[in-house]
C-alpha atoms as a PDB file:
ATOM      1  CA  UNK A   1      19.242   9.889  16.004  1.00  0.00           C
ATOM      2  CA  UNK A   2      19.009   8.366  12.340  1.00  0.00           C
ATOM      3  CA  UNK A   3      17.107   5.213  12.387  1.00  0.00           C
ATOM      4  CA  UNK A   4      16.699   2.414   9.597  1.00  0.00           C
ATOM      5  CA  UNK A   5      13.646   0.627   8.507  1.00  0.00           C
ATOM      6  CA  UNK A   6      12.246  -1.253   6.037  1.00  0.00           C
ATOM      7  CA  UNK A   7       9.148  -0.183   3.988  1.00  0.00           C
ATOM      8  CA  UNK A   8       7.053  -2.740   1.773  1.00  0.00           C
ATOM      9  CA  UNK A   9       4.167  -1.583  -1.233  1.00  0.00           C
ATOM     10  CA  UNK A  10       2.555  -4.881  -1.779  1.00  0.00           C
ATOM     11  CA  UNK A  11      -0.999  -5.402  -3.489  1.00  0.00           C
ATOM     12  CA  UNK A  12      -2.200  -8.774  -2.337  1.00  0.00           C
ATOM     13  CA  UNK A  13      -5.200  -9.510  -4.186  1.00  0.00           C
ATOM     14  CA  UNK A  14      -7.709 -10.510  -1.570  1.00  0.00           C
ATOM     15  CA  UNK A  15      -5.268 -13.132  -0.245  1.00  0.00           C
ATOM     16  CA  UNK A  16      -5.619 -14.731  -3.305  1.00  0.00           C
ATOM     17  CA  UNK A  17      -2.499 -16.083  -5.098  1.00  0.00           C
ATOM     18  CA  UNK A  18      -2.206 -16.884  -8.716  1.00  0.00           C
ATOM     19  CA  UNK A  19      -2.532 -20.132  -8.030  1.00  0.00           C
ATOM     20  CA  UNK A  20      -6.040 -19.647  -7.061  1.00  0.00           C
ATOM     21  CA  UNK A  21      -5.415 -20.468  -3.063  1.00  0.00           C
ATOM     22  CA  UNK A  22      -6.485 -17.838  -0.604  1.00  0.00           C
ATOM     23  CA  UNK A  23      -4.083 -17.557   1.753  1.00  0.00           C
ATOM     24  CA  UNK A  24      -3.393 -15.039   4.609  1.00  0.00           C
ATOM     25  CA  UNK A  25      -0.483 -17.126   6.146  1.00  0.00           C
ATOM     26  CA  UNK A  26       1.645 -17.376   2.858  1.00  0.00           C
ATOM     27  CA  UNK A  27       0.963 -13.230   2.953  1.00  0.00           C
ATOM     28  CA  UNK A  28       2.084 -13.229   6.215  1.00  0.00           C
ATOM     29  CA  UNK A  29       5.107 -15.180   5.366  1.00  0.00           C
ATOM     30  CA  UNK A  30       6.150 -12.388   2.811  1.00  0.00           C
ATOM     31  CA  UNK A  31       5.462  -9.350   4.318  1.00  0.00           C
ATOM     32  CA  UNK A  32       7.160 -10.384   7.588  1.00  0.00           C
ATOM     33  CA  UNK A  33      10.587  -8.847   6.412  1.00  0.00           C
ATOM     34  CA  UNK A  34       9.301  -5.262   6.366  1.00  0.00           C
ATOM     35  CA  UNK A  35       8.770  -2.842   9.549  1.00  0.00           C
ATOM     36  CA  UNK A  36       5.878  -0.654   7.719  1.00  0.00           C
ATOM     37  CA  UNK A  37       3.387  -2.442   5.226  1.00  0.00           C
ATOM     38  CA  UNK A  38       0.931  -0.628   3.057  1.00  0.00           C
ATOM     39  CA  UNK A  39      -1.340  -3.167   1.218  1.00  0.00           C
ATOM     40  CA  UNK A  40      -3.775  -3.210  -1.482  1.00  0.00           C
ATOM     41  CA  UNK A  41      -6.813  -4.626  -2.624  1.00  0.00           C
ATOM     42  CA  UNK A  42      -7.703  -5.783   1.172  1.00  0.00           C
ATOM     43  CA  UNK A  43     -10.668  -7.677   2.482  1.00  0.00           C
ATOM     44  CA  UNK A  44     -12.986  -6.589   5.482  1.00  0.00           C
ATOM     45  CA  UNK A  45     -16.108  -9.268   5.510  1.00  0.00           C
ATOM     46  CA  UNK A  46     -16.094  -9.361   2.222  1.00  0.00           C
ATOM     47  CA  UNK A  47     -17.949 -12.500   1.312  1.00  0.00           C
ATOM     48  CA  UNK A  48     -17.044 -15.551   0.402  1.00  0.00           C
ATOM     49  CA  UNK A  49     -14.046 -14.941  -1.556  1.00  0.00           C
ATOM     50  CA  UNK A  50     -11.935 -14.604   1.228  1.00  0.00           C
ATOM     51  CA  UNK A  51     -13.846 -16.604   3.567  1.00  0.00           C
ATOM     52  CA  UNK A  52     -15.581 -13.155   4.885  1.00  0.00           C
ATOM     53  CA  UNK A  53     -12.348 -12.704   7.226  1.00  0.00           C
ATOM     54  CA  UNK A  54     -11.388  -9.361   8.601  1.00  0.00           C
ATOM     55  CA  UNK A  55      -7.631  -9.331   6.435  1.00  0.00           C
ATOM     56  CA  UNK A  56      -6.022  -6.580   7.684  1.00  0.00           C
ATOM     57  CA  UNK A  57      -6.741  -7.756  11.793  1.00  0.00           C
ATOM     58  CA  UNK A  58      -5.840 -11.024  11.059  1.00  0.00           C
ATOM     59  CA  UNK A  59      -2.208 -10.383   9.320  1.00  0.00           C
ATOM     60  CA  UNK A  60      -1.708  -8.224  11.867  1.00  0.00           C
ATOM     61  CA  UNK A  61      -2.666 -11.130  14.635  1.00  0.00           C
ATOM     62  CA  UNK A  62      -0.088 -13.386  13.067  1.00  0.00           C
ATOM     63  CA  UNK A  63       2.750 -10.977  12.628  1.00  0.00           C
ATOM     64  CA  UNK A  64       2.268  -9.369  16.128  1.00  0.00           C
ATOM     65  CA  UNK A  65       2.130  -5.934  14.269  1.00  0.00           C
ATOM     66  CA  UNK A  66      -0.246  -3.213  14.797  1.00  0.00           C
ATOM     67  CA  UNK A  67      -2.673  -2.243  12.125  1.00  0.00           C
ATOM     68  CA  UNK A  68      -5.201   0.364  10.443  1.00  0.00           C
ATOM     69  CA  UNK A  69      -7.682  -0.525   7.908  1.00  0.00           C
ATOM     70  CA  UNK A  70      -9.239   2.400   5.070  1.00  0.00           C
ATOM     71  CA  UNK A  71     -12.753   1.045   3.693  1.00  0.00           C
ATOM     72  CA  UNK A  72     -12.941   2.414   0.435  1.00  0.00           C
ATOM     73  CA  UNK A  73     -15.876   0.017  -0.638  1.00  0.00           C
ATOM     74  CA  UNK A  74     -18.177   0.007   2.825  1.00  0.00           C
ATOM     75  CA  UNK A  75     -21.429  -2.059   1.831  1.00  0.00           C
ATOM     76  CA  UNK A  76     -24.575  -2.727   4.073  1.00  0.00           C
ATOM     77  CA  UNK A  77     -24.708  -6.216   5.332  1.00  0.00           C
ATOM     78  CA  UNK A  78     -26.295  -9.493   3.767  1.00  0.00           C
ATOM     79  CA  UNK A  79     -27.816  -9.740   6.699  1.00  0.00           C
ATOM     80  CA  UNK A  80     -28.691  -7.887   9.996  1.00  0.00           C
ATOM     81  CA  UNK A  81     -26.062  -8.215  12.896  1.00  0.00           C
ATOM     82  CA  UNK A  82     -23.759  -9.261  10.518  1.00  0.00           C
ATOM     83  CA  UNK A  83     -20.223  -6.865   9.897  1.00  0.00           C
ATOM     84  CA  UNK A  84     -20.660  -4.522   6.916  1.00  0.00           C
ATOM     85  CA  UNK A  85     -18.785  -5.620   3.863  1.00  0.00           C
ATOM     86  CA  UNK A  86     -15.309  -3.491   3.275  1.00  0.00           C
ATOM     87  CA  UNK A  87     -12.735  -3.453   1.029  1.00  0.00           C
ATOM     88  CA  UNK A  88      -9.929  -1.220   1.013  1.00  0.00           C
ATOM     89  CA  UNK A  89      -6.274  -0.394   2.034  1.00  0.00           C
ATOM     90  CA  UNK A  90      -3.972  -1.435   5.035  1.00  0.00           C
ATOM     91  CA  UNK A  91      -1.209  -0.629   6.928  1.00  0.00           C
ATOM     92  CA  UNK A  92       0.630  -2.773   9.565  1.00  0.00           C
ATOM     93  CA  UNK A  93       3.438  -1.423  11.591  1.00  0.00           C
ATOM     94  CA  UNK A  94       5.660  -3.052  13.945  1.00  0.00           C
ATOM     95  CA  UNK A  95       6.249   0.099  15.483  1.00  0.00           C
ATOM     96  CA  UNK A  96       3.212   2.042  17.460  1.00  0.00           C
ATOM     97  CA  UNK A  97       0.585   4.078  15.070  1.00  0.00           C
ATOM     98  CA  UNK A  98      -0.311   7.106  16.138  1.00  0.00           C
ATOM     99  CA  UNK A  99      -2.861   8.536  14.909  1.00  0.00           C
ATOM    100  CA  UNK A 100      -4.518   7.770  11.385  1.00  0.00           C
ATOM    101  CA  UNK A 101      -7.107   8.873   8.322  1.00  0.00           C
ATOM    102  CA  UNK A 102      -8.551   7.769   5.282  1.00  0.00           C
ATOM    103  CA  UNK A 103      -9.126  10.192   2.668  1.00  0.00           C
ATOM    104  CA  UNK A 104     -11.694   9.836   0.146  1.00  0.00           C
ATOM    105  CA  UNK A 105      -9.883  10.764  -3.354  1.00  0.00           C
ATOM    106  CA  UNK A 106     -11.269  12.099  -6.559  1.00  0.00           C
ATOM    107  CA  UNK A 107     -13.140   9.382  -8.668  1.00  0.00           C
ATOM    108  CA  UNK A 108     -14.682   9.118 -12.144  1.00  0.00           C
ATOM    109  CA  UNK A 109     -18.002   7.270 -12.327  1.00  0.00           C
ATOM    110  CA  UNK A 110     -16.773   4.275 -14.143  1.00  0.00           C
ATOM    111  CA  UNK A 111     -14.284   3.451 -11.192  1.00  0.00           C
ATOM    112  CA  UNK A 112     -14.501   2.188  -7.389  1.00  0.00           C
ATOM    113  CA  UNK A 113     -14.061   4.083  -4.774  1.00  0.00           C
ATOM    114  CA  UNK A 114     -10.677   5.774  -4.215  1.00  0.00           C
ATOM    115  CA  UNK A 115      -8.859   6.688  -0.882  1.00  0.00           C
ATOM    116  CA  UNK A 116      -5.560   7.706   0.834  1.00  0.00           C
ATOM    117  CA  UNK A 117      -4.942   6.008   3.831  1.00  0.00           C
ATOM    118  CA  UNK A 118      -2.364   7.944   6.262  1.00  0.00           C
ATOM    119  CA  UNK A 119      -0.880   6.853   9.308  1.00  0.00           C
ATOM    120  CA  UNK A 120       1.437   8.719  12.086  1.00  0.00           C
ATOM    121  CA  UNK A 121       4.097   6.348  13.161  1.00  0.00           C
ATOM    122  CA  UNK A 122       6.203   6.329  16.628  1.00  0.00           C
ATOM    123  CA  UNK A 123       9.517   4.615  15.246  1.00  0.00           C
ATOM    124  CA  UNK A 124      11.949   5.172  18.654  1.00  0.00           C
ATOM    125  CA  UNK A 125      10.848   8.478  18.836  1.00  0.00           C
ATOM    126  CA  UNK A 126      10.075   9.445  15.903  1.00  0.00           C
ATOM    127  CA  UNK A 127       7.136  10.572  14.041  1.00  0.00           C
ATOM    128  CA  UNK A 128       7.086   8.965  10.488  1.00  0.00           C
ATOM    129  CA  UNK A 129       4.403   9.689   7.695  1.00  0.00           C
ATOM    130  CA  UNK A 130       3.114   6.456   6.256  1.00  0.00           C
ATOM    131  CA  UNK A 131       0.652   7.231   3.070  1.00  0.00           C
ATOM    132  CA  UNK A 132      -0.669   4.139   0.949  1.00  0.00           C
ATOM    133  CA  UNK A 133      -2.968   4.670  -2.239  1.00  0.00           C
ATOM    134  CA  UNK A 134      -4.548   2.408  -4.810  1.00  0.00           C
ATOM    135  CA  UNK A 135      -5.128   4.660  -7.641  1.00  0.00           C
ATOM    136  CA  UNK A 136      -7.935   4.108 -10.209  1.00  0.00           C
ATOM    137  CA  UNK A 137      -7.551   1.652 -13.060  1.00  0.00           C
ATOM    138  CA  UNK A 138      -9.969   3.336 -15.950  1.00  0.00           C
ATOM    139  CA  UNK A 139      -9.028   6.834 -16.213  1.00  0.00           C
ATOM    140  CA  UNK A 140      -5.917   8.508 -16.937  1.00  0.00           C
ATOM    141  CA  UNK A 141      -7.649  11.807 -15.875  1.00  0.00           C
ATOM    142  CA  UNK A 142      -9.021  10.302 -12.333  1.00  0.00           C
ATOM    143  CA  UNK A 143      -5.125   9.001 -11.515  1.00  0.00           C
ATOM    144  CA  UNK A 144      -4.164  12.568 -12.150  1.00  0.00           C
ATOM    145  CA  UNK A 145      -6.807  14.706 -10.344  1.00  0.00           C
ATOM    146  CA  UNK A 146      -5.914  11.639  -7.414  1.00  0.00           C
ATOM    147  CA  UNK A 147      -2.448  12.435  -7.579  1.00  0.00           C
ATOM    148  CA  UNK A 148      -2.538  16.169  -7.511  1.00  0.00           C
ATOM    149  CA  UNK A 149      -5.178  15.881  -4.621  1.00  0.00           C
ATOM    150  CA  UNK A 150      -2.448  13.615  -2.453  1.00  0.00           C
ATOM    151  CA  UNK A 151       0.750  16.205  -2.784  1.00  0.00           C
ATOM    152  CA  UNK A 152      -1.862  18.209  -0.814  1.00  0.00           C
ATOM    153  CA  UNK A 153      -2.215  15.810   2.291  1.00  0.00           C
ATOM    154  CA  UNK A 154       1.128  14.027   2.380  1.00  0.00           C
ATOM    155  CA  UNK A 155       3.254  16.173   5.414  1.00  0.00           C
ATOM    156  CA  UNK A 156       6.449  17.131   2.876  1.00  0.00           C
ATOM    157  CA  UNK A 157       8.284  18.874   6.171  1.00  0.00           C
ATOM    158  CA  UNK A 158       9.109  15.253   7.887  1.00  0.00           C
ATOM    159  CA  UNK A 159      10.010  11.822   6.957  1.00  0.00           C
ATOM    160  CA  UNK A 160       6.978  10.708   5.075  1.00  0.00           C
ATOM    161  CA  UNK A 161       6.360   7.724   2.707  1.00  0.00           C
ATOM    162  CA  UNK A 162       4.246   7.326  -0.327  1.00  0.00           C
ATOM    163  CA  UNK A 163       3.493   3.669  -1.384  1.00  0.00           C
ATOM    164  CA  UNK A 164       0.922   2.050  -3.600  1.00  0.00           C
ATOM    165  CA  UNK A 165      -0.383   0.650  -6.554  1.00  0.00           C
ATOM    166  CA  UNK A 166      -0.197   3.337  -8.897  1.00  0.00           C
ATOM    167  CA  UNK A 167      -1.965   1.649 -12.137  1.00  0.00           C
ATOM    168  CA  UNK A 168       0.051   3.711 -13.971  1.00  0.00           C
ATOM    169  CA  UNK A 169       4.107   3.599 -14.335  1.00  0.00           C
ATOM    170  CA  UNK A 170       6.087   6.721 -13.188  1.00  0.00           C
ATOM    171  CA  UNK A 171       6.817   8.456 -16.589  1.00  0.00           C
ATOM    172  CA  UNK A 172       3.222   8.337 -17.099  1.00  0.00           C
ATOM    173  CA  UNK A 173       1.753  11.950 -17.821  1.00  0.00           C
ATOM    174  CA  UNK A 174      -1.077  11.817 -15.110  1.00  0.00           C
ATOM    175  CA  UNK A 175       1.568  10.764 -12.507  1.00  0.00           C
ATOM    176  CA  UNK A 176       4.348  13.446 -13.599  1.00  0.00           C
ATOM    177  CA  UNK A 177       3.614  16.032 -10.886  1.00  0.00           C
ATOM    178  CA  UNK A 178       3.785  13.628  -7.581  1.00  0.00           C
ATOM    179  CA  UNK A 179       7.005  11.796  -9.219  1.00  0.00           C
ATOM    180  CA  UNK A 180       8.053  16.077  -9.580  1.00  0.00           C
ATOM    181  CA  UNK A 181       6.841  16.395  -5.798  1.00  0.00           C
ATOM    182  CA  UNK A 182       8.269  13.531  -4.054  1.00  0.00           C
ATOM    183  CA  UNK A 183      11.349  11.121  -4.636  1.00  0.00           C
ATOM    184  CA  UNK A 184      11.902   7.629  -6.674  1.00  0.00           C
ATOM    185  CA  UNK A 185      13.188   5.365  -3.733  1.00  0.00           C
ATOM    186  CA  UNK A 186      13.837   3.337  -6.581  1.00  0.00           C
ATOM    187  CA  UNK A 187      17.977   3.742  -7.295  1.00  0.00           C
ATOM    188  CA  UNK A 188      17.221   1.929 -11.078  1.00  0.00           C
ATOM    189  CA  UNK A 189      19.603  -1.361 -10.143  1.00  0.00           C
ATOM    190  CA  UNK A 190      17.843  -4.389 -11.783  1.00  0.00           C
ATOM    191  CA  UNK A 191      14.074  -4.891 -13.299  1.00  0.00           C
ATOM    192  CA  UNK A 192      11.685  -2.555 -11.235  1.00  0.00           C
ATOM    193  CA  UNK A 193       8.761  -4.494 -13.018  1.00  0.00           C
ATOM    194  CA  UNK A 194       6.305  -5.584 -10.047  1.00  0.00           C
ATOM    195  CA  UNK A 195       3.228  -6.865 -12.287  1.00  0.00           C
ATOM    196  CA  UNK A 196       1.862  -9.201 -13.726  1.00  0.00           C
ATOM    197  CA  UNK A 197       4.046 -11.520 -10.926  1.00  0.00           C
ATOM    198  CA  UNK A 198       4.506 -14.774 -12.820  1.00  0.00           C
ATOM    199  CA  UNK A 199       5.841 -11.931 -15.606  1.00  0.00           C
ATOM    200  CA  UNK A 200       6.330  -8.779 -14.729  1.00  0.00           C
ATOM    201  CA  UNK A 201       6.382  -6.074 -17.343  1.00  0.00           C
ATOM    202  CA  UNK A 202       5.020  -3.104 -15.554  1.00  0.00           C
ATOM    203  CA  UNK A 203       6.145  -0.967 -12.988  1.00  0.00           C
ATOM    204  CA  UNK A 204       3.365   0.025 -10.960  1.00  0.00           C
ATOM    205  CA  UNK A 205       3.862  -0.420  -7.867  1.00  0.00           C
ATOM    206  CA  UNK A 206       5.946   2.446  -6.169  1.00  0.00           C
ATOM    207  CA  UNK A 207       7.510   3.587  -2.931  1.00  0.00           C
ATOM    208  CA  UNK A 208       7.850   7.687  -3.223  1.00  0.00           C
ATOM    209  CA  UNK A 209       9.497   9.588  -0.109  1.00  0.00           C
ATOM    210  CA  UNK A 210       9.876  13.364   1.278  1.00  0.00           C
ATOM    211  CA  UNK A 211      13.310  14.525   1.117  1.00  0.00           C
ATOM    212  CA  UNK A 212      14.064  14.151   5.074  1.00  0.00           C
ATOM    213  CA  UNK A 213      13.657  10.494   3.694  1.00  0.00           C
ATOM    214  CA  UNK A 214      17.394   8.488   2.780  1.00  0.00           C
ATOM    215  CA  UNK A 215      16.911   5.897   0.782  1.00  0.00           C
ATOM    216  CA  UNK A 216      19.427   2.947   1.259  1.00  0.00           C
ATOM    217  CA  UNK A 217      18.405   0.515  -0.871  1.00  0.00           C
ATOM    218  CA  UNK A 218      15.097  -1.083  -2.806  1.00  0.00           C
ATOM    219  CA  UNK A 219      14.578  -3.986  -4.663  1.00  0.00           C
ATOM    220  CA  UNK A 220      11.711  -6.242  -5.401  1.00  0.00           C
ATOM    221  CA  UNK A 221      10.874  -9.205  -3.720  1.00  0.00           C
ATOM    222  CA  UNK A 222      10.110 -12.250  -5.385  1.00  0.00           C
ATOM    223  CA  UNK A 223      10.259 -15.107  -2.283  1.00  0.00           C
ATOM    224  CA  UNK A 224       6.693 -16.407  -3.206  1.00  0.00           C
ATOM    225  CA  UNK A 225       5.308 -14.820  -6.935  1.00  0.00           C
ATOM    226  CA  UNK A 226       2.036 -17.108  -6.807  1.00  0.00           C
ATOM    227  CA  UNK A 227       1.604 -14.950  -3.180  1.00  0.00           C
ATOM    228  CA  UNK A 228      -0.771 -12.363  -5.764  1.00  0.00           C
ATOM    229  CA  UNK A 229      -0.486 -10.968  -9.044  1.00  0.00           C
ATOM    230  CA  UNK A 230       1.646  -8.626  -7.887  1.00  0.00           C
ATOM    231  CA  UNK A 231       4.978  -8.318  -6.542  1.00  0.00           C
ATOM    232  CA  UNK A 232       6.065  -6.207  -3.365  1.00  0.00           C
ATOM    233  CA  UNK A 233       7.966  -3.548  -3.867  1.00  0.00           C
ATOM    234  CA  UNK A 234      10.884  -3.310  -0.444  1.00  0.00           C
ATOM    235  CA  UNK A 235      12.954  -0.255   0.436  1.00  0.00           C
ATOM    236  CA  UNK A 236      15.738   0.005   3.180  1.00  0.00           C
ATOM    237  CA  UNK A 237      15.389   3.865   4.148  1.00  0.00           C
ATOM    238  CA  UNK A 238      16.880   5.968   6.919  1.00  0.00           C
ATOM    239  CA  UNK A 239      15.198   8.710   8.750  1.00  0.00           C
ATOM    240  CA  UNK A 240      15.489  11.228  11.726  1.00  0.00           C
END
């Protein structure tokens, strides 16, 4: 039976909003309209820019949602017996996850470490493909090796989901085979523009789906823009 959800991209800074408050709750309070989450730019015991908090489990904790976490940055400890320091992807769910992966993407020397973070999702019987990505900021070449690399692991035979920060907009070069591979939920209705959030001018933040993947609607959201410096990116979609 067809069933409707909502899907959120949403790069969130570290919890820190443009205003220069760290805040998981105000997060919380934004992300809260979506069934499936992928975020960005996430802190695991990170230090004291986010108050060495464990992000991803505690977002989850206040939105009663279940959650995977992909380290892309995994550093040894300041001290022994302390949690090593992580920084990465998420994804929540209010439905059950499944089974999940992170895979380490192609890099180029002068930028962090890269990874796709996949999870399998139960939604009433269903198995949904969640994929979220933060693709590298210095190199156009990196962002395209990284995209070729994830039309090879995202499952293109069921309803799967593509969402990230992209660093790049879709008619970019590096990006033209993935955009080719997988469809805009986007339907082009209103300013797409996700970043910088007090301004946006760029469209980098995407939602990309298989075709057993109906897309309803999609719009950005703009409840809180001091939230990060981005803004999420929502889409209504149907699958099954």
């Amino acid at each position: 039976m067809p069933t409707e959800l909502t899907v959120m991209s949403f790069n969130i800074h570290h919890g820190e909003g443009t205003d220069d408050v760290l805040s998981l709750s105000r997060i919380a309070e934004v992300i809260k309209i979506a069934d499936v989450i992928g975020l960005q730019e996430v802190d695991r015991h990170y230090g004291e820019r986010s108050d060495n908090a464990d992000q991803a489990a505690e977002l989850a904790a206040l939105l009663g949602y279940h959650v995977v976490f992909g380290a892309n940055i995994d550093d040894d400890p300041p001290a022994d017996g302390e949690p090593r320091m992580q920084y990465g992807t998420a994804i929540l769910s209010r439905h059950p996850i499944l089974s999940w992966s992170n895979d380490r993407l192609t890099g180029s020397a002068e930028d962090e470490p890269r990874g796709l973070l996949r999870a399998t999702i139960d939604v009433d019987g269903t198995e949904f493909g969640f994929a979220n990505v933060h693709l590298a900021v210095e190199s156009d070449a990196a962002r395209r090796a990284q995209a070729e690399q994830i039309i090879g692991l995202i499952d293109h035979d069921r309803p799967s989901v593509l969402v990230g920060d992209f660093n790049a907009e879709p008619d970019a070069p590096e990006l033209t085979s993935l955009i080719a591979a997988l469809s805009d939920t986007w339907s082009g209705d209103g300013d797409p523009s996700t970043y910088p959030s007090d301004q946006p001018m760029e469209r980098i933040d995407l939602i990309l789906s298989t075709p057993a993947v109906r897309t309803v609607a999609a719009r950005i959201v703009d409840s809180d823009p001091t939230a990060s410096d981005h803004r999420p990116v929502l889409a209504r979609i149907i699958i099954g």
